[in-house]
Structures are given as structure tokens and as C-alpha cells.
N, C-alpha and C. Protein backbone atom coordinates (compact mmCIF):
# COMPACT_ATOMS: atom_id res chain seq x y z
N UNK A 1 -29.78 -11.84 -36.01
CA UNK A 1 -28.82 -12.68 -36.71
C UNK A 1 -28.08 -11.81 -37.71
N UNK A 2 -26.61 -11.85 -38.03
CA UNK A 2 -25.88 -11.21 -38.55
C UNK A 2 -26.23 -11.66 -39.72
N UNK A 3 -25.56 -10.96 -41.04
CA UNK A 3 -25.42 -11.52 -42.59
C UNK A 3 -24.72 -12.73 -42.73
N UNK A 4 -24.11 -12.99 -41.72
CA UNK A 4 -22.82 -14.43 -41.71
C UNK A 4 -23.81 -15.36 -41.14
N UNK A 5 -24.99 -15.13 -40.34
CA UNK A 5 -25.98 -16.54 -39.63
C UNK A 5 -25.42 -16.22 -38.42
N UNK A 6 -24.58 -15.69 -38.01
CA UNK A 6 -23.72 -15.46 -36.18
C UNK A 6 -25.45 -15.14 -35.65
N UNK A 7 -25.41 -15.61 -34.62
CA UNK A 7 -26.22 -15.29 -33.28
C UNK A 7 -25.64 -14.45 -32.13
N UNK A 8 -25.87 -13.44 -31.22
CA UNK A 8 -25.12 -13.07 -30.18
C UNK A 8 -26.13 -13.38 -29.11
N UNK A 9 -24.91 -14.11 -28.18
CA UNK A 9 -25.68 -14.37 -26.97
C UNK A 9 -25.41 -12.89 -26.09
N UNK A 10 -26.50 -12.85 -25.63
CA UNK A 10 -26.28 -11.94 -23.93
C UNK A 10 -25.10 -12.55 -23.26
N UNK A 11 -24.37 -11.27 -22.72
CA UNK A 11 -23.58 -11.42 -21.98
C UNK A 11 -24.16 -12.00 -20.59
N UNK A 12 -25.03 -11.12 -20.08
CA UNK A 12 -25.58 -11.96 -18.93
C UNK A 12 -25.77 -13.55 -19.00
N UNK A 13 -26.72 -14.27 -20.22
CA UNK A 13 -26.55 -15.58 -19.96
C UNK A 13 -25.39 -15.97 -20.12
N UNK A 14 -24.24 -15.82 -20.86
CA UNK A 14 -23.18 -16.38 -21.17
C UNK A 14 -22.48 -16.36 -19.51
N UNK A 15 -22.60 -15.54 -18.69
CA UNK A 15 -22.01 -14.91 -17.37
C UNK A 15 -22.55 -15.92 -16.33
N UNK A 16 -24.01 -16.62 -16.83
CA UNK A 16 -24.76 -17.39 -15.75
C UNK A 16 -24.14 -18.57 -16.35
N UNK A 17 -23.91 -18.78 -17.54
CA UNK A 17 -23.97 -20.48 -18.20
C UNK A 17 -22.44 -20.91 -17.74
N UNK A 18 -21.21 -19.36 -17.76
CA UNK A 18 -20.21 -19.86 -17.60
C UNK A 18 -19.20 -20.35 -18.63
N UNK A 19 -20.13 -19.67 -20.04
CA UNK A 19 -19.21 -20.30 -21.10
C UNK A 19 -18.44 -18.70 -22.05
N UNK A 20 -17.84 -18.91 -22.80
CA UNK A 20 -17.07 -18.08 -23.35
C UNK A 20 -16.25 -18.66 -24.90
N UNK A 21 -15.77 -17.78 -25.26
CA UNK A 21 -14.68 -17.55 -26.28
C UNK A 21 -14.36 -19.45 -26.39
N UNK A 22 -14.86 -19.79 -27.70
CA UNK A 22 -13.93 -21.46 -27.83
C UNK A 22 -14.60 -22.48 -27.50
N UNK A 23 -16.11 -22.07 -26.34
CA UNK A 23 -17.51 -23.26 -25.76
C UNK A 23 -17.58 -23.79 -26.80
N UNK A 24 -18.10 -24.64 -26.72
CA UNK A 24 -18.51 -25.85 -27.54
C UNK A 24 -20.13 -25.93 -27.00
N UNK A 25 -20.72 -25.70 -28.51
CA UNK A 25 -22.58 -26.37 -28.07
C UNK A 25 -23.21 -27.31 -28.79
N UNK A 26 -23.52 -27.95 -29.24
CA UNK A 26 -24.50 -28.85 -29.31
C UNK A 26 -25.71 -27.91 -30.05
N UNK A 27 -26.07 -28.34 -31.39
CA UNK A 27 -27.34 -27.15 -31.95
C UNK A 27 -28.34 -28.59 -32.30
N UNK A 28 -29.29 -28.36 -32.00
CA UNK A 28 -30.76 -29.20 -31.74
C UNK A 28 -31.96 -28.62 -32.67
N UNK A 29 -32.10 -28.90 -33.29
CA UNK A 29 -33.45 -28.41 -34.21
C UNK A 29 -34.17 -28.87 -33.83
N UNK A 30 -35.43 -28.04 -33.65
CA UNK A 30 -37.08 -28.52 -33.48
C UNK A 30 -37.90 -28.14 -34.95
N UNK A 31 -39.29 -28.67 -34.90
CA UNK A 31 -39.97 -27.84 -35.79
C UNK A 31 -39.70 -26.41 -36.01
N UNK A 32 -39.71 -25.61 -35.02
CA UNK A 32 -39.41 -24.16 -35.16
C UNK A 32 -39.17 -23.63 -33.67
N UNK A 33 -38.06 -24.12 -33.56
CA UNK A 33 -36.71 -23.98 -32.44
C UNK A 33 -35.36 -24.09 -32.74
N UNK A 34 -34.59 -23.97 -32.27
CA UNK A 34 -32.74 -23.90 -32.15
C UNK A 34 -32.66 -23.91 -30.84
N UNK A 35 -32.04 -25.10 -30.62
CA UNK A 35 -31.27 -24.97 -29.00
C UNK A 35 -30.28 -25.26 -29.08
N UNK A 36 -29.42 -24.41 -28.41
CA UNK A 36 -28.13 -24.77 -28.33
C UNK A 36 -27.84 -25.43 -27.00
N UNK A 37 -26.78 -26.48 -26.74
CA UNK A 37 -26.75 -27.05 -25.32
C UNK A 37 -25.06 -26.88 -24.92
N UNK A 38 -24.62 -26.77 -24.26
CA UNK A 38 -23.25 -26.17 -23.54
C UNK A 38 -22.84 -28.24 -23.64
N UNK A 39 -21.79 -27.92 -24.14
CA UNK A 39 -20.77 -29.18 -24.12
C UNK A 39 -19.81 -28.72 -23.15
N UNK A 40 -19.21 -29.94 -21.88
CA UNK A 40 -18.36 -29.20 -21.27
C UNK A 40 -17.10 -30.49 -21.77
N UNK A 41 -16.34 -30.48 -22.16
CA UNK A 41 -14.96 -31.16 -22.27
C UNK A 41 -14.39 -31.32 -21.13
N UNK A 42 -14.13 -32.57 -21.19
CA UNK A 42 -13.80 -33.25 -19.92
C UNK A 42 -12.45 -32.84 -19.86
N UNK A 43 -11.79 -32.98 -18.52
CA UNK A 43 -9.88 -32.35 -18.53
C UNK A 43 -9.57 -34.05 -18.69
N UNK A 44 -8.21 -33.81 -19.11
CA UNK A 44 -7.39 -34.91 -18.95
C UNK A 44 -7.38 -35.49 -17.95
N UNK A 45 -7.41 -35.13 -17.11
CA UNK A 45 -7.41 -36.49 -15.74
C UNK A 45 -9.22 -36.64 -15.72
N UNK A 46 -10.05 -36.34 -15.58
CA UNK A 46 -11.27 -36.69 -15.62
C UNK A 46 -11.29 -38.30 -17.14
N UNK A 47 -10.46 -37.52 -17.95
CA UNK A 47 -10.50 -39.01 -19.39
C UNK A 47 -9.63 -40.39 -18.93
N UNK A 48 -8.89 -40.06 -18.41
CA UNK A 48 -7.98 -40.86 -17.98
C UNK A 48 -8.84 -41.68 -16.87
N UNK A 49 -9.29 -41.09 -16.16
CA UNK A 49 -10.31 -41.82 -15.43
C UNK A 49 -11.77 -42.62 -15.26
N UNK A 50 -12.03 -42.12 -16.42
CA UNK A 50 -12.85 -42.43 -17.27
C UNK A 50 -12.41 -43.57 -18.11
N UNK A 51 -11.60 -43.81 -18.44
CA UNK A 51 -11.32 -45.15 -19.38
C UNK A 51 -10.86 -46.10 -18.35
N UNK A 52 -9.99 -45.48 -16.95
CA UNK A 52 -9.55 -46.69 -16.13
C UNK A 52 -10.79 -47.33 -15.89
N UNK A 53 -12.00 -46.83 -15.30
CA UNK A 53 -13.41 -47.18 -15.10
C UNK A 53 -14.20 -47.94 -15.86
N UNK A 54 -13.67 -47.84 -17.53
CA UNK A 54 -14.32 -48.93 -18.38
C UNK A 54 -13.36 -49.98 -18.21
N UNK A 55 -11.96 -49.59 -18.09
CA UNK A 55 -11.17 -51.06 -18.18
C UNK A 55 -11.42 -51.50 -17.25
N UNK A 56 -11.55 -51.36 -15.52
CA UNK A 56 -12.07 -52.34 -15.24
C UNK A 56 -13.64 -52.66 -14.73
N UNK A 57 -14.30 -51.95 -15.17
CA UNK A 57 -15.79 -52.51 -15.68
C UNK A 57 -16.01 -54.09 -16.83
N UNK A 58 -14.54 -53.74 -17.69
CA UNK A 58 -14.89 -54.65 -18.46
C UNK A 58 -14.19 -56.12 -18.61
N UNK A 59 -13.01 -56.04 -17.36
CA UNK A 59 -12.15 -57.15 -16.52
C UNK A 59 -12.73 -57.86 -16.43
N UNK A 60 -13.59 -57.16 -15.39
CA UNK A 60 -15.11 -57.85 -14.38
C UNK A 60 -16.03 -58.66 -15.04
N UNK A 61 -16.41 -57.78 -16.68
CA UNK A 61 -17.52 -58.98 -17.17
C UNK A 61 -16.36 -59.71 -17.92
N UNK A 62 -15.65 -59.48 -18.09
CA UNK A 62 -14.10 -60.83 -18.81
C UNK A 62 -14.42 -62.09 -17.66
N UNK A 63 -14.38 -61.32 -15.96
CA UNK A 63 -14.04 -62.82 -15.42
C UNK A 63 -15.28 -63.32 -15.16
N UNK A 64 -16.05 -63.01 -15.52
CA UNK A 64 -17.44 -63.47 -14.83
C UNK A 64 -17.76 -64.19 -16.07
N UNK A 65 -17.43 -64.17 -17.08
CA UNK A 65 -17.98 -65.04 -17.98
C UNK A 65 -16.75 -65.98 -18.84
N UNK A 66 -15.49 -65.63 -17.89
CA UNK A 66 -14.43 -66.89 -18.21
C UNK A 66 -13.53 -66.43 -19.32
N UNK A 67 -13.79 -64.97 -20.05
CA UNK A 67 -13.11 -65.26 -20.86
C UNK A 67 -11.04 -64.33 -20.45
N UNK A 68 -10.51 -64.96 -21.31
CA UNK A 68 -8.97 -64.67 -20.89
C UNK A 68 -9.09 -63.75 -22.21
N UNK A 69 -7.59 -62.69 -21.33
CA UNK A 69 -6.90 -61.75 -22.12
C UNK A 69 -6.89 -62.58 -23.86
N UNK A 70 -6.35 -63.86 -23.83
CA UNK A 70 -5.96 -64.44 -25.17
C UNK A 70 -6.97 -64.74 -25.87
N UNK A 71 -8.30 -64.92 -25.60
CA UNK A 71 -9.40 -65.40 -26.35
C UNK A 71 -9.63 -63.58 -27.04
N UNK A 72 -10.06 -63.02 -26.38
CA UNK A 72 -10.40 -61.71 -27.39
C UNK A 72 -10.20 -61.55 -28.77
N UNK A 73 -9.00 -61.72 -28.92
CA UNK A 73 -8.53 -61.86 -30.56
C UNK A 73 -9.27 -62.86 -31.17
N UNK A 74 -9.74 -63.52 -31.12
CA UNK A 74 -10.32 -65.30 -31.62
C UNK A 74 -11.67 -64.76 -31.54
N UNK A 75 -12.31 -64.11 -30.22
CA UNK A 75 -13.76 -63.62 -30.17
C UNK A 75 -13.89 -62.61 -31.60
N UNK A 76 -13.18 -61.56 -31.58
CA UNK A 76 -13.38 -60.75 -32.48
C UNK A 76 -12.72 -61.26 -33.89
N UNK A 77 -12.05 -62.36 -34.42
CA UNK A 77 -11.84 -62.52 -35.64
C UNK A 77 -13.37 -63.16 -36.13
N UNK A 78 -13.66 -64.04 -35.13
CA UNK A 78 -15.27 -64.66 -35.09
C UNK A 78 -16.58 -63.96 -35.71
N UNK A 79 -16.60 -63.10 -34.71
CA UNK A 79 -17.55 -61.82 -35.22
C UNK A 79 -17.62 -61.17 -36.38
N UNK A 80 -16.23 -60.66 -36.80
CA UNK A 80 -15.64 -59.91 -38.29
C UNK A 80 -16.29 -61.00 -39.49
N UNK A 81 -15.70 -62.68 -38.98
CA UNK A 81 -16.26 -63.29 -40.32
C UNK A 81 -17.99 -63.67 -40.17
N UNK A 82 -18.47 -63.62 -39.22
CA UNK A 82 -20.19 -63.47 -39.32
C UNK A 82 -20.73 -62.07 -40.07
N UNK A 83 -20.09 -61.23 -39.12
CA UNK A 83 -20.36 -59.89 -40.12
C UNK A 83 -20.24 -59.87 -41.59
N UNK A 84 -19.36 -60.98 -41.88
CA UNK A 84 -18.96 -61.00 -43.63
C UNK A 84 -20.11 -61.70 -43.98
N UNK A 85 -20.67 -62.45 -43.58
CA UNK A 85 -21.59 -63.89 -43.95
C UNK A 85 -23.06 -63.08 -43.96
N UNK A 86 -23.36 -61.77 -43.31
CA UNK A 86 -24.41 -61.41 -43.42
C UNK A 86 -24.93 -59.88 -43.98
């Protein structure tokens, strides 16, 4: 470990893991461990697809339990003032 706390990884694992210059990790403390875990950032079309997939995941439980585009607003002003009440 440098005077700054820097760690250097091996080039070899960095060469197997596939990551480089700008990776993004994830640091995990144990009792007396450090792990770091490789974050991979999704591309723009992977996000984009990813949210079409919740929107309609969440159509589906809209129609299955009746509720319309227009109730949402009314559901969630509902909630906000219970949240106040407790």
C-alpha cells in the first residue's frame, strides 16, 4: 500500500477480470478482509431496456388489480398523508 492508501492490482488479474483505468468496485469490509467487487455499468441501451421491462412489469400488476393510469396520483397523495399520521 502506497503513502496515499492506493493498492496496485496485478496486471495479470486486472487482464483476467477485464477491468482497467475508470472500473468501478464495490469495497466490502470483513473482520480482517477488503474485497473489492468489479461493478460493470450497464450501456445505454441495456438501461433503456431495463426500465421498458419495469414499465411493463408494472402495467401488468396496474391491470390485474384494476387500478387506472388516473388513480396513481390519489394512491400516492393517500400514502404521503398516512406517512404524515405516523
Amino acid at each position: 500500500m502506497s503513502s496515499k492508501g492506493q493498492v496496485v492490482i496485478p496486471q495479470s488479474i486486472r487482464k483476467h477480470l477485464g477491468v482497467g483505468e475508470g472500473s468501478l468496485f464495490a469495497i466490502i469490509e470483513t473482520d480482517k478482509a477488503i474485497m473489492l467487487k468489479c461493478i460493470n455499468k450497464p450501456s445505454k441501451e441495456e438501461m433503456i431496456a431495463e426500465l421498458r421491462r419495469l414499465g411493463e412489469e408494472g402495467q401488468k400488476r396496474m391491470d390485474v388489480l384494476g387500478i387506472k393510469e388516473s388513480d396513481v396520483q390519489k394512491i400516492i397523495e393517500s400514502r404521503r398523508k398516512l406517512d404524515r399520521l405516523s
